[in-house]
Protein backbone atom coordinates (compact mmCIF):
# COMPACT_ATOMS: atom_id res chain seq x y z
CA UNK A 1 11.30 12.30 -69.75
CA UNK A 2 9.29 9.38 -69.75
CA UNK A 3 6.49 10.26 -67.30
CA UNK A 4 6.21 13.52 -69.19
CA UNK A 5 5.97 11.21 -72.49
CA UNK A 6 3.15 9.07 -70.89
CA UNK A 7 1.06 12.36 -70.20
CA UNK A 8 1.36 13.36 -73.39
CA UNK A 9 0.28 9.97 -75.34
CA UNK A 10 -2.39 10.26 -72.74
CA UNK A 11 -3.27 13.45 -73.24
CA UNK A 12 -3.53 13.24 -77.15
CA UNK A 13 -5.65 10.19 -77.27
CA UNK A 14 -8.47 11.87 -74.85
CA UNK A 15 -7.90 15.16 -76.89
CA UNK A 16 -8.50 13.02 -80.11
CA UNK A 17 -11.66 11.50 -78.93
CA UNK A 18 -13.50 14.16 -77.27
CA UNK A 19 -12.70 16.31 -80.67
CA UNK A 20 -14.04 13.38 -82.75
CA UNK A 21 -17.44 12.94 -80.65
CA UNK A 22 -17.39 16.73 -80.51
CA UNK A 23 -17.87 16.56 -84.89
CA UNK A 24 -20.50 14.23 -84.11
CA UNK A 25 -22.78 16.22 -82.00
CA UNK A 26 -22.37 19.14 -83.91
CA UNK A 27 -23.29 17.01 -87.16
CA UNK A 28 -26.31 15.91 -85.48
CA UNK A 29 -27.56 18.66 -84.15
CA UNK A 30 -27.92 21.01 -87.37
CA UNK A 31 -29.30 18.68 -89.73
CA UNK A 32 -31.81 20.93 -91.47
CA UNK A 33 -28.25 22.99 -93.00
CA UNK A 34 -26.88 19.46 -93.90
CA UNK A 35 -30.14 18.56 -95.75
CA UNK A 36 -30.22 21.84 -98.06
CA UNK A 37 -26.74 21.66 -98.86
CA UNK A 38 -26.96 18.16 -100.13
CA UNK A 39 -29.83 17.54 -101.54
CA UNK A 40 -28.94 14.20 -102.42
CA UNK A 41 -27.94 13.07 -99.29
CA UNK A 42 -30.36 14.10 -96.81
CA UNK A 43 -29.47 12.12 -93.80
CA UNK A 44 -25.64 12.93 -93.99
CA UNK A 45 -25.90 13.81 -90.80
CA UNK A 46 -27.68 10.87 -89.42
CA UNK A 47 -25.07 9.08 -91.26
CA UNK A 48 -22.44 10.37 -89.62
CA UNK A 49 -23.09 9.96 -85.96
CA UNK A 50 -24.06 6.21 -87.20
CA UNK A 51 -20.52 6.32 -88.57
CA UNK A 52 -18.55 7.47 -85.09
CA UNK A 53 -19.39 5.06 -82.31
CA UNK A 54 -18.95 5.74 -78.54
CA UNK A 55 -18.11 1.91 -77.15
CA UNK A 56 -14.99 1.66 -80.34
CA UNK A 57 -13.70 5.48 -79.54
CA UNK A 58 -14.03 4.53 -75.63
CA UNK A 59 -11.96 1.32 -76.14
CA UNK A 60 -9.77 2.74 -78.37
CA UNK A 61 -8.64 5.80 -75.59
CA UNK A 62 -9.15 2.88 -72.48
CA UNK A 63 -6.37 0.38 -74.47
CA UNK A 64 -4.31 4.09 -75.64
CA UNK A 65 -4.10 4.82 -71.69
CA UNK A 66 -3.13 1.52 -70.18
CA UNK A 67 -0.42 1.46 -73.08
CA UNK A 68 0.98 4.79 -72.37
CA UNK A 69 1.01 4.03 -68.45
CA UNK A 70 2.72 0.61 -69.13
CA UNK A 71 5.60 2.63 -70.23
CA UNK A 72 7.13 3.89 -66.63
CA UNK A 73 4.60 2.80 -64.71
CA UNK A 74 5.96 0.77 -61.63
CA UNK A 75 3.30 -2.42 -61.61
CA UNK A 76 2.62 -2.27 -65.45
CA UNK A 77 6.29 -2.87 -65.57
CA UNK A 78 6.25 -5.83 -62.95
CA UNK A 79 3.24 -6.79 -65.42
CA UNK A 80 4.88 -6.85 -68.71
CA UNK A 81 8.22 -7.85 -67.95
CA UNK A 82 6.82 -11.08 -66.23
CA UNK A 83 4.50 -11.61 -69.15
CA UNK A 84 7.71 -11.45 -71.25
CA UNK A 85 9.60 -13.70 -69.24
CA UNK A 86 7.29 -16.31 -69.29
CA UNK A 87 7.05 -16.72 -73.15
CA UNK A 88 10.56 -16.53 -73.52
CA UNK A 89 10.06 -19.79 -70.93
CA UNK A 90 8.48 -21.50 -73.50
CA UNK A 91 11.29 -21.31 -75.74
CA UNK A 92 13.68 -22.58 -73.44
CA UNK A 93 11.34 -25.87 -73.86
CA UNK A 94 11.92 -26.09 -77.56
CA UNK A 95 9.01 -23.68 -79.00
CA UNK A 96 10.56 -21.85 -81.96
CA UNK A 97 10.00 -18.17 -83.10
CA UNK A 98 6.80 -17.61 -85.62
CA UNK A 99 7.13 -14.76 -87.74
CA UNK A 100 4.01 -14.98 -89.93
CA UNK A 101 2.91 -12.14 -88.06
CA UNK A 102 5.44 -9.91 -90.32
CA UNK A 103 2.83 -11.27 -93.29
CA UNK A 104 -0.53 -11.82 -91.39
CA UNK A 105 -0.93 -8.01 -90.20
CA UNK A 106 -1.91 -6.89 -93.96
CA UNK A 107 -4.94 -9.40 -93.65
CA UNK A 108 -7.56 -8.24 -92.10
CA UNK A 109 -7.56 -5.06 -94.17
CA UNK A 110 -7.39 -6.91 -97.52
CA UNK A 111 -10.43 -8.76 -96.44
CA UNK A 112 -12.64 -5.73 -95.60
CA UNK A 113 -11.63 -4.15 -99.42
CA UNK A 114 -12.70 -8.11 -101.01
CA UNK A 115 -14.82 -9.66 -98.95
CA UNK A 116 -17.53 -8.09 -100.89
CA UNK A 117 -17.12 -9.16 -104.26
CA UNK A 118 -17.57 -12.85 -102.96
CA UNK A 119 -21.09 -11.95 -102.41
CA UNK A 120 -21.18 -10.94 -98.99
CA UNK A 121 -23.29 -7.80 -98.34
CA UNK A 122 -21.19 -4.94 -97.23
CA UNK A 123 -22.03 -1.67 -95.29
CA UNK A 124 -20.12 0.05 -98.12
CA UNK A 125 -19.38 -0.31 -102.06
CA UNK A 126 -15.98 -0.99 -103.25
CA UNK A 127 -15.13 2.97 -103.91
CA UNK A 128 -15.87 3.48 -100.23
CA UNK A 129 -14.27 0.49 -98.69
CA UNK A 130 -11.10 1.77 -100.44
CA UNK A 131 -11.35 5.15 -99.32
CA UNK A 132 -12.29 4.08 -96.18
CA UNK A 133 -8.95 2.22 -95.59
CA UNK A 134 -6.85 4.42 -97.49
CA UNK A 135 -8.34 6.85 -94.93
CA UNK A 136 -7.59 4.87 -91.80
CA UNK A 137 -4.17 3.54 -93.70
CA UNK A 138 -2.84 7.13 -93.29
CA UNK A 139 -3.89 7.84 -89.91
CA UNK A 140 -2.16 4.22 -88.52
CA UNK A 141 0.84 5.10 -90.49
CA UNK A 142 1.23 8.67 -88.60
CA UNK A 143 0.20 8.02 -85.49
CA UNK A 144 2.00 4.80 -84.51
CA UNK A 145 4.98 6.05 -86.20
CA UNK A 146 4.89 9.29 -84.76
CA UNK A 147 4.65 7.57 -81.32
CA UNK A 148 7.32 5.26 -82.06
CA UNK A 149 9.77 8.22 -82.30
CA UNK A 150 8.15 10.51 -79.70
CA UNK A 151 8.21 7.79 -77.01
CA UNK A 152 11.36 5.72 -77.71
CA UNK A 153 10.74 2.72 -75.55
CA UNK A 154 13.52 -0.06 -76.16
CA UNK A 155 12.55 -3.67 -77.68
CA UNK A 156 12.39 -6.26 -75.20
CA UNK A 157 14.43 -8.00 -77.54
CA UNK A 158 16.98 -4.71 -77.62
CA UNK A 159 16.92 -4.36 -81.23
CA UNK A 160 15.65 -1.09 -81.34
CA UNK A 161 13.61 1.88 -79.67
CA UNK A 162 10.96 1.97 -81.86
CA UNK A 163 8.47 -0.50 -79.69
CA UNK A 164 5.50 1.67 -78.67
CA UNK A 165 3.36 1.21 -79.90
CA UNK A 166 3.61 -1.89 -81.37
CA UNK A 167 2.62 -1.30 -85.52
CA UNK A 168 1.83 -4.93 -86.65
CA UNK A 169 -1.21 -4.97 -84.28
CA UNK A 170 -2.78 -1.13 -84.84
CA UNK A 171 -2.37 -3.38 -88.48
CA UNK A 172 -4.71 -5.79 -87.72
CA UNK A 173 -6.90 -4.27 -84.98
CA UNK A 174 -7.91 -1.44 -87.91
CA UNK A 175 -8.33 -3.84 -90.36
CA UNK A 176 -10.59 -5.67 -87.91
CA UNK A 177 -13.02 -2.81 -86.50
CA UNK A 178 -13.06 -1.70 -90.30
CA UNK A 179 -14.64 -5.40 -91.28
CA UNK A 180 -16.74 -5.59 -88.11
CA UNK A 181 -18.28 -1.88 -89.04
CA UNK A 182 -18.91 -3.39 -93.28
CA UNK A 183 -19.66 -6.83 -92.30
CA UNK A 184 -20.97 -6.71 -88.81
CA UNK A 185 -20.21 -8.70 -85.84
CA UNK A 186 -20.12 -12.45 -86.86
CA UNK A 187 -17.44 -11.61 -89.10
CA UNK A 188 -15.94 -8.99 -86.63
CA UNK A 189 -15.45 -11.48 -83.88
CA UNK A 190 -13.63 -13.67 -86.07
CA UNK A 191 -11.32 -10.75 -87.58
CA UNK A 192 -10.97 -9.25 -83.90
CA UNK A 193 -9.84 -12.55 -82.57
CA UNK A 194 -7.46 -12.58 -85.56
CA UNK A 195 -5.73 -9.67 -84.82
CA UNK A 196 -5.65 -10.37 -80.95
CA UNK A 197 -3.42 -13.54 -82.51
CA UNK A 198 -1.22 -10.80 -84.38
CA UNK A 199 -1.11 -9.05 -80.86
CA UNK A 200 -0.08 -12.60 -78.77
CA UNK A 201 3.12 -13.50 -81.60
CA UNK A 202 4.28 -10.17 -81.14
CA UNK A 203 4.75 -10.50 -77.48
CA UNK A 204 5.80 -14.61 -78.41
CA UNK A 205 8.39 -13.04 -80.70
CA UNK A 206 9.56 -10.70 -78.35
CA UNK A 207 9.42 -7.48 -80.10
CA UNK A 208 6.98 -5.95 -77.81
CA UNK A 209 5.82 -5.43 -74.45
CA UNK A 210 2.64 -5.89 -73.16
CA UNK A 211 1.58 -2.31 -73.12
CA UNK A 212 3.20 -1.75 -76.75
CA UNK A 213 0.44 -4.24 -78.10
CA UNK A 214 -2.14 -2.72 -75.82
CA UNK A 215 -1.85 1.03 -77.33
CA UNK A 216 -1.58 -0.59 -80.84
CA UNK A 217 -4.70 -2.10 -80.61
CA UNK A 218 -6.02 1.32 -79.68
CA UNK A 219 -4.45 3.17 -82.38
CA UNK A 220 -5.69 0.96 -84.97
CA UNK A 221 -9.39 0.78 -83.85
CA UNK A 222 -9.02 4.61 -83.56
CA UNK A 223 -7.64 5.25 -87.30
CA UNK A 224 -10.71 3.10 -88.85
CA UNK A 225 -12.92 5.24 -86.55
CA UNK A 226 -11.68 8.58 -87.79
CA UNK A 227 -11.75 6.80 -91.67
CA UNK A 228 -15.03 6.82 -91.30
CA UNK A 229 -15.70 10.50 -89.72
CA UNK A 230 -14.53 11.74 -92.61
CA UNK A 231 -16.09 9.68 -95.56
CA UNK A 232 -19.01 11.62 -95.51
CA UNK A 233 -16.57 14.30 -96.59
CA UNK A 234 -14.92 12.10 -99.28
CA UNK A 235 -18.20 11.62 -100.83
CA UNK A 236 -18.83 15.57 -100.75
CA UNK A 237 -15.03 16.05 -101.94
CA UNK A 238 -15.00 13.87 -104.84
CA UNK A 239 -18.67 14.07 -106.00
CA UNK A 240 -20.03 10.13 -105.06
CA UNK A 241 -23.18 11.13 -103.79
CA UNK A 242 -24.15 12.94 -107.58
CA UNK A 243 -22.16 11.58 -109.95
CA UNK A 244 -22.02 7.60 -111.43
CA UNK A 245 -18.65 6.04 -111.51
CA UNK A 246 -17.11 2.90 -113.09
CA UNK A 247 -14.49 1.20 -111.36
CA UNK A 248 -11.68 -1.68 -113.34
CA UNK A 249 -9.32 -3.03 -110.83
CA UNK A 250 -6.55 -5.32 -112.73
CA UNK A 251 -3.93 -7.21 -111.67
CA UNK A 252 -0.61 -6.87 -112.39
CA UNK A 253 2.42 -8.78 -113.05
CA UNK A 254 6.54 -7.60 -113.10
CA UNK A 255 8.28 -10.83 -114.66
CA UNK A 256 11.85 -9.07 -114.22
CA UNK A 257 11.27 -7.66 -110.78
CA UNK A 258 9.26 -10.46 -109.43
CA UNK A 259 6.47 -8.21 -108.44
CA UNK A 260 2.56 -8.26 -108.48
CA UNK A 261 0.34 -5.20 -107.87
CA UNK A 262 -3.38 -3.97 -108.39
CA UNK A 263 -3.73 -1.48 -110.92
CA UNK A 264 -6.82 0.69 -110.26
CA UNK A 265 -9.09 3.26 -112.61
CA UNK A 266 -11.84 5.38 -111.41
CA UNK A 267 -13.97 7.05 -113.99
CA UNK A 268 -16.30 9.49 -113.13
């Protein structure tokens, strides 16, 4: 059951990728259709094959397919079960658990919707950066949870079988290729070496293997990827690239239920 689970997380990630690059080239290749259908957008289609990357979709199916061998795979067991023991080492010299990570996942993503209204020039306005990770959001949410219950891998720690892949780091690693593709690379190494931090506690706190982190990071870089596929789409969908919009974000406040939220209004 397992080896036939491994070909199939393998399997869907390369079937993923070669369908995203596939929208891609056919994008780019009829742009003269693109370009009378919306007038004012003319280079959608450049836009879009600016939007889909090779190197990201290639990492994201490389880190995908060492997770998914990791999970039966003789060695990548050796691997990740040393790698375990070893932290737990430390804690046998005192080192405590850190669990910021449960917190610190959510970051990277809330930087790539702000970061912008401090000034910092952005690939994308607000209205996009919000669809954009509302996008990718959904896409984490079902594929890392759809693994989770398709693969069943046990904890290290035993708690559960819900470790691959591991969802805390497809967290941060999305929320990091989505700030390196709005803010570029000097923030993007920063927010990348963030969430490889997110990755290292999980493994620290032993709730996941080696491999679990591995795929997660995958998964995550690949949901901000396909975000992005399909915002030319969002544009077309809701009308952005004709139509003027005013956007009032307010905070919000629950005295009783010692809550705080965002309240948002679009008006076209």
């Amino acid at each position: 059951m397992r080896n036939r689970c491994v070909v199939l997380v393998w399997a869907w990630a390369l079937v993923v990728n070669v369908a995203a690059q596939e929208v891609v080239d056919r994008e780019a290749t009829f742009p003269t259709e693109v370009e009378t259908e919306v007038d004012a957008s003319p280079k959608l289609s450049k836009e879009v094959a600016a939007e889909v990357k090779v190197v990201p979709l290639a990492a994201s199916a490389a880190l995908i397919t060492v997770g998914a061998v990791g999970i039966s795979n003789g060695w990548m067991c050796k691997v990740k079960t040393n790698v375990r023991d070893g932290l737990q080492g430390w804690r046998e010299d005192g080192h405590r658990y850190f669990h910021a990570d449960d917190y610190l996942q959510y970051f990277p993503l809330v930087v790539n919707v702000g970061l912008g209204f401090t000034g910092i020039k952005s690939k994308h306005d607000f209205r996009e950066r919000l669809a954009v990770s509302a996008t990718a959001t959904l896409f984490h949410v079902g594929m890392t949870q759809g693994m989770k219950w398709m693969v069943d891998e046990e904890r290290p720690n035993a708690r559960n079988s819900r470790s691959f892949p591991s969802g805390h780091t497809s967290w941060a690693f999305m929320g990091a290729e989505l700030i390196r593709e709005e803010y570029g690379w000097a923030w993007g190494t920063g927010a990348y070496a963030f969430a490889s931090t997110i990755a290292f506690l999980r493994l620290y706190n032993n709730e996941h293997w080696l491999n679990d982190v591995l795929a997660g990071a995958g998964f995550g870089i690949l949901s901000a990827r396909l975000a992005y596929l399909l915002l030319p789409l969002e544009r077309r969908l809701f009308r952005w690239d004709k139509t003027s919009a005013t956007t009032v974000v307010v905070p919000t406040f629950g005295p009783y239920g010692h809550s705080v939220g965002l309240a948002l209004n679009i008006t076209y």
